[in-house]
Protein backbone atom coordinates (compact mmCIF):
# COMPACT_ATOMS: atom_id res chain seq x y z
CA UNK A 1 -73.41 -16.99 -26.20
CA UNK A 2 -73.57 -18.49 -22.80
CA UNK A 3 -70.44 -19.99 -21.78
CA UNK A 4 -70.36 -23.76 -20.81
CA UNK A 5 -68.93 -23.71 -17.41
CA UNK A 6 -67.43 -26.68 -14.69
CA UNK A 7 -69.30 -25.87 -11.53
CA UNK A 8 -67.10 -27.21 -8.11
CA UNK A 9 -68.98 -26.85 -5.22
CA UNK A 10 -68.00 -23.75 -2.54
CA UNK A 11 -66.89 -25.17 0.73
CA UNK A 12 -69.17 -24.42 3.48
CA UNK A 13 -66.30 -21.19 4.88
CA UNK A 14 -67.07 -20.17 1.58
CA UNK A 15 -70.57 -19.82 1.16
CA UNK A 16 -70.32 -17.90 4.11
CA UNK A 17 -67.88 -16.02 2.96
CA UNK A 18 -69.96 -14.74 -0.46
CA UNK A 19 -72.95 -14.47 1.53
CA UNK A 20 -71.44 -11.70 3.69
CA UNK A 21 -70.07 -10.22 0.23
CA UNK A 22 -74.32 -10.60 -0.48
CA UNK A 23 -75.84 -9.55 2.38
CA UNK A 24 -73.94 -6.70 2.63
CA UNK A 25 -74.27 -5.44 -1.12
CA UNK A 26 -78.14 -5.89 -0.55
CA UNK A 27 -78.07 -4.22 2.56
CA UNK A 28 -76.96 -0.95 1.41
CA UNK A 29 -78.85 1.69 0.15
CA UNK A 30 -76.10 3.26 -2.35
CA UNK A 31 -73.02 1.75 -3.34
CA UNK A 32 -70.64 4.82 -3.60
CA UNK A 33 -67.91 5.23 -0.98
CA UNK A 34 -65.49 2.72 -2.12
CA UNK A 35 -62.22 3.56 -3.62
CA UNK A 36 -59.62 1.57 -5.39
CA UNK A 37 -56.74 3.76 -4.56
CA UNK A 38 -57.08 3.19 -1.14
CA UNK A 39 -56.30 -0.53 -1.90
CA UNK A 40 -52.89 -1.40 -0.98
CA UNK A 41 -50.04 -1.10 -3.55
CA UNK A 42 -48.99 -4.73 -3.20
CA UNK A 43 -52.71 -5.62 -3.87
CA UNK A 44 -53.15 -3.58 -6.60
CA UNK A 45 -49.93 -5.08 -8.41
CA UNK A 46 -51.42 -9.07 -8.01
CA UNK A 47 -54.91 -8.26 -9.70
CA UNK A 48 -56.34 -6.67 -12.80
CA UNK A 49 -59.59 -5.47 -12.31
CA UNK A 50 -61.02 -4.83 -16.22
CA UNK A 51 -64.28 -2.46 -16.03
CA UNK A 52 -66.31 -1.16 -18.33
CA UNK A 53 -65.80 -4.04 -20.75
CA UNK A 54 -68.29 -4.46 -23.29
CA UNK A 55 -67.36 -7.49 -25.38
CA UNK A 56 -66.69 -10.20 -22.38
CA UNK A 57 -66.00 -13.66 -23.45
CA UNK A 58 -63.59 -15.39 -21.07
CA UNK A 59 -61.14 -14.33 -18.83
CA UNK A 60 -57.62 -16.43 -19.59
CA UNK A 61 -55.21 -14.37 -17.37
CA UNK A 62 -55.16 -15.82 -13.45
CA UNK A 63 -55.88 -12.79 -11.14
CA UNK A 64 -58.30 -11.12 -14.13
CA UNK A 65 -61.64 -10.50 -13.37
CA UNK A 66 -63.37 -8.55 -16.89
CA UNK A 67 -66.90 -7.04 -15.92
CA UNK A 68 -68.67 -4.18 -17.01
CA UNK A 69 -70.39 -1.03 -15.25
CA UNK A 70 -69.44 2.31 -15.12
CA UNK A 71 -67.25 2.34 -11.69
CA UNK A 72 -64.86 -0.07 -10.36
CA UNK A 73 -65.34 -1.53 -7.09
CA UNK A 74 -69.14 -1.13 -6.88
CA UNK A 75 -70.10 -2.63 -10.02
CA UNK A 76 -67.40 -5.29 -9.39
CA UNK A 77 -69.10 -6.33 -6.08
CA UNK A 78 -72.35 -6.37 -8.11
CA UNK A 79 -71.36 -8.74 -10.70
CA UNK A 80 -69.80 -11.48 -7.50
CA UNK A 81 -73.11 -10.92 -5.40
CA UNK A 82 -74.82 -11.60 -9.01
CA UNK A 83 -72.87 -14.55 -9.83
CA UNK A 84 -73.27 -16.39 -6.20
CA UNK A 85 -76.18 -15.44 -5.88
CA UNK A 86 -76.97 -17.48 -9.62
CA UNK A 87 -74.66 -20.33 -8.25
CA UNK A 88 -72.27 -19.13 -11.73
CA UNK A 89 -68.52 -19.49 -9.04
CA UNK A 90 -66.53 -22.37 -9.36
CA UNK A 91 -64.09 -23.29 -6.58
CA UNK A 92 -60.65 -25.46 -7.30
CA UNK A 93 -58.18 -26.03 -4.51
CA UNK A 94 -56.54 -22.71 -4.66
CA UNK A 95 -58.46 -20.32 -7.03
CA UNK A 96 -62.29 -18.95 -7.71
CA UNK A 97 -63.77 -18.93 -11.03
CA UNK A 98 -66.30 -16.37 -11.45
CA UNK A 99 -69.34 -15.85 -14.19
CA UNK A 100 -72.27 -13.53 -14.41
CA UNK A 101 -74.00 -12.53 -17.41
CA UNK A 102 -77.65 -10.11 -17.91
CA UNK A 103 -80.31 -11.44 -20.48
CA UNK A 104 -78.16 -14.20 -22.03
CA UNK A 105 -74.58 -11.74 -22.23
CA UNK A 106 -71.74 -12.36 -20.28
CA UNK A 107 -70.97 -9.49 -18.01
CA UNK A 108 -68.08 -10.93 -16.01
CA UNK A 109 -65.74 -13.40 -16.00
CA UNK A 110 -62.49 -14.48 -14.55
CA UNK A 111 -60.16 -16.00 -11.78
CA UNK A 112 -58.49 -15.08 -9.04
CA UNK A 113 -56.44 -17.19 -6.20
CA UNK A 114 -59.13 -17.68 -3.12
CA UNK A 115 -55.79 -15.61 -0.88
CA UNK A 116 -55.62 -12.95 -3.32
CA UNK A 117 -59.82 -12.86 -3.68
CA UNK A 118 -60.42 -12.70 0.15
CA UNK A 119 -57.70 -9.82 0.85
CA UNK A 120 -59.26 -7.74 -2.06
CA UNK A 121 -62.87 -8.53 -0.81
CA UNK A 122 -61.40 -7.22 2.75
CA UNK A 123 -59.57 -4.49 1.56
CA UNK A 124 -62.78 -3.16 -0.39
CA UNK A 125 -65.01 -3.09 2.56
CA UNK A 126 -61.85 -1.11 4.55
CA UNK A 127 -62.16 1.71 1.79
CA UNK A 128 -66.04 2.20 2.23
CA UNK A 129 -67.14 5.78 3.57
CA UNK A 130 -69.78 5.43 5.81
């Protein structure tokens, strides 16, 4: 069931900012590499990151993003590139909502604090063998 949604408008820094997360998912030819334990301990203790969920509804928890795929970071950068790319994140003064679904199913869902979202985004692309 498709979830009825607010959409806020990104502020221009932050189109930007998802478009880099988009260009560079599209510009790569595999997306292996990336490791979550390399994230930083600190990080790791303000977010949940729930893959490989199959029954996604809503995401209630702040910090929570629930998504499915079979690895972490990879399919989790998937399902934001997905869900800017369909215009599916809302912005609020301090935190991202974020939506995706795949032939009418939701496949992600959640918030996070913008801070919190742009470390974790920066902190991925550190952890990314070349």
């Amino acid at each position: 069931m498709k979830q009825k949604r607010t959409k806020i408008r990104l502020e221009n820094d932050e189109v930007i900012f998802f478009y880099d997360v988009l260009y560079n998912y599209e510009n790569e030819e595999n997306h292996k590499g990336y490791s979550m334990r390399y994230l930083s301990k600190e990080l790791r203790s303000k977010i949940d990151l729930k893959g490989k969920q199959t029954n996604i509804t809503a995401a209630k928890a702040k910090n929570t993003l629930y998504y499915n795929g079979k690895t972490v970071i990879a399919d989790l950068l998937r399902h934001v590139r997905n869900a800017f790319a369909h215009c599916n994140i809302g912005s609020s003064k301090n935190s991202f909502s974020f939506y995706d679904e795949y032939q009418g199913r939701c496949t992600m869902a959640g918030t996070m604090d913008k801070a919190i979202f742009y470390n974790l985004i920066k902190e991925i692309n550190k952890t990314r063998k070349q």
